[in-house]
C-alpha atoms as a PDB file:
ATOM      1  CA  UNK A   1       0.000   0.000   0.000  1.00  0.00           C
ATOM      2  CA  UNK A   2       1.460   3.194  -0.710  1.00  0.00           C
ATOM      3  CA  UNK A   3       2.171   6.247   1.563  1.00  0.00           C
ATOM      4  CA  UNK A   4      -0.003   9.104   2.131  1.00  0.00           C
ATOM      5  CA  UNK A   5       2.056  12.363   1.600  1.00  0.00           C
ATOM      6  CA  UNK A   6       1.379  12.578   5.043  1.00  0.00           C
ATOM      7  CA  UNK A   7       2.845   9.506   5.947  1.00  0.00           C
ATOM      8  CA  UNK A   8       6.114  10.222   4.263  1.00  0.00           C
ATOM      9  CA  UNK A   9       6.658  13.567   5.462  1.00  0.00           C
ATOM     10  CA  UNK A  10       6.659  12.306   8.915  1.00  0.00           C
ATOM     11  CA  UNK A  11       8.779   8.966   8.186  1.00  0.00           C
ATOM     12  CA  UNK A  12      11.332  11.315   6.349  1.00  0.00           C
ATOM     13  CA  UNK A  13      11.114  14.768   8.879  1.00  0.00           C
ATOM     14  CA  UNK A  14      10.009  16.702   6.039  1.00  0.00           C
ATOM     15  CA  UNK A  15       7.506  19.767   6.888  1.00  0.00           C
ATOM     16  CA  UNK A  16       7.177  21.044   3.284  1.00  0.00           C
ATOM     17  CA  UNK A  17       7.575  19.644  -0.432  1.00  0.00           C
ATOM     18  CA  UNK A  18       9.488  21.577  -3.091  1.00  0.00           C
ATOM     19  CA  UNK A  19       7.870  20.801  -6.401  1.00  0.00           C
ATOM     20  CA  UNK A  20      11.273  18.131  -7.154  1.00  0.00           C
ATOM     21  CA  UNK A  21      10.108  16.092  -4.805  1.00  0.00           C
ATOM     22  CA  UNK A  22       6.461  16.496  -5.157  1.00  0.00           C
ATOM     23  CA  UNK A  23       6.925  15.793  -8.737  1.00  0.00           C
ATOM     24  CA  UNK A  24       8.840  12.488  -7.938  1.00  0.00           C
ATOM     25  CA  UNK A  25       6.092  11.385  -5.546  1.00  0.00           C
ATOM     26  CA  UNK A  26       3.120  11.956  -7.919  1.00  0.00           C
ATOM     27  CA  UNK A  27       5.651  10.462 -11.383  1.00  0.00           C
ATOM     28  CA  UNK A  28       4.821  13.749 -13.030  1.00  0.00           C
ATOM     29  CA  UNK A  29       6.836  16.484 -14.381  1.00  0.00           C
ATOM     30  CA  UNK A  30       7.889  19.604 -12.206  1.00  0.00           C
ATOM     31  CA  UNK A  31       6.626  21.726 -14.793  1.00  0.00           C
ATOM     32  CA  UNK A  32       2.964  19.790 -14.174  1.00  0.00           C
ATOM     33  CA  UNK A  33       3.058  20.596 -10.425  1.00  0.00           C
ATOM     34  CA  UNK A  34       3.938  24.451 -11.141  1.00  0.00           C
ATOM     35  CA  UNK A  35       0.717  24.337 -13.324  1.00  0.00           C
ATOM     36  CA  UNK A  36      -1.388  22.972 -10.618  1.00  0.00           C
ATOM     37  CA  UNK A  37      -0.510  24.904  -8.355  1.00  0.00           C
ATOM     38  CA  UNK A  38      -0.906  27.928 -10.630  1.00  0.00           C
ATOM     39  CA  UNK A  39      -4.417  26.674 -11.723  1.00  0.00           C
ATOM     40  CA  UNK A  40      -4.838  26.655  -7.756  1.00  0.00           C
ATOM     41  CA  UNK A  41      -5.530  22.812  -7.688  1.00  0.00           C
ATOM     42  CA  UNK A  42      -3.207  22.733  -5.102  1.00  0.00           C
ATOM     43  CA  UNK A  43      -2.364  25.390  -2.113  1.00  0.00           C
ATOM     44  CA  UNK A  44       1.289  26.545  -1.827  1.00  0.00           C
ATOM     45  CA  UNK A  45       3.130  29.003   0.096  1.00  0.00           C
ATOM     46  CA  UNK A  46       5.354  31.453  -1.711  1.00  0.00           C
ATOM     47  CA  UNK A  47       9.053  31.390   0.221  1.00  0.00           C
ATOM     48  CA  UNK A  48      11.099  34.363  -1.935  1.00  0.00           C
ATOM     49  CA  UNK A  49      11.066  32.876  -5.578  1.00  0.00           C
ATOM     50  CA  UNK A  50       9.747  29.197  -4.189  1.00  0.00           C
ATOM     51  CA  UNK A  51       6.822  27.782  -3.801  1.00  0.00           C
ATOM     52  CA  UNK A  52       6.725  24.721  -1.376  1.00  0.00           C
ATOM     53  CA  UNK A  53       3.857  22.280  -0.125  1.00  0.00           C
ATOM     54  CA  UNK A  54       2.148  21.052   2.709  1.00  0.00           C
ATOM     55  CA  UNK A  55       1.805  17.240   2.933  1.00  0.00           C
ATOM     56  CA  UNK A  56      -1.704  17.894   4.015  1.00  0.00           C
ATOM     57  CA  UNK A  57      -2.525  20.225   0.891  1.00  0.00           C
ATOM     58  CA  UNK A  58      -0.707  17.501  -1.444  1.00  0.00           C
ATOM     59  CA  UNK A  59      -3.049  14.728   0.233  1.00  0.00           C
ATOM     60  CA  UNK A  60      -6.545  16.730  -0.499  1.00  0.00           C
ATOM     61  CA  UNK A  61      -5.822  17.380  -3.633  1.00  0.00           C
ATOM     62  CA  UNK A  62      -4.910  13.283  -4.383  1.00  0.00           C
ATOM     63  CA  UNK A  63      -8.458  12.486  -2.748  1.00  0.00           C
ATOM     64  CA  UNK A  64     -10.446  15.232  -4.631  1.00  0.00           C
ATOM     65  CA  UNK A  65      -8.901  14.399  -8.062  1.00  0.00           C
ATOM     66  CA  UNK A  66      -9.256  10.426  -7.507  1.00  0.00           C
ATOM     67  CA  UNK A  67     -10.823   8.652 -10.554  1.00  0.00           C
ATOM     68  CA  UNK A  68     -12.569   5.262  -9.946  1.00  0.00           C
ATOM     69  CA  UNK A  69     -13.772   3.044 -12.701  1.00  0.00           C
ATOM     70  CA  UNK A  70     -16.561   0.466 -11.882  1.00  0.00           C
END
């Protein structure tokens, strides 16, 4: 069973994703998580020129854009 983002952070003492890692997690593209987070699918706090994530935030957003197929 795989990890929440939740999970993770607390198993690796990590308080907030850079969009690297988040990108790694998810098996996307950096420049995909820059566009969700632009398209405001997924909160972010601006730090300077960065933008870093919440595990919480990153764990909403995986439940509310969950597809099942019956």
């Amino acid at each position: 069973m795989a990890l929440t983002f939740i999970e993770f952070a607390k198993q690796n003492q990590i308080l907030w994703f850079t969009p690297k890692q988040v990108a790694g997690l998810m098996q996307c593209s950096v420049e995909h998580v820059y566009d969700l987070a632009k398209a405001k699918k997924i909160c972010y706090i601006k730090d300077g020129k960065n933008i870093r994530f919440k595990p919480e935030d990153l764990d909403e957003y995986e439940k509310s854009s969950y597809v099942r197929r019956i």
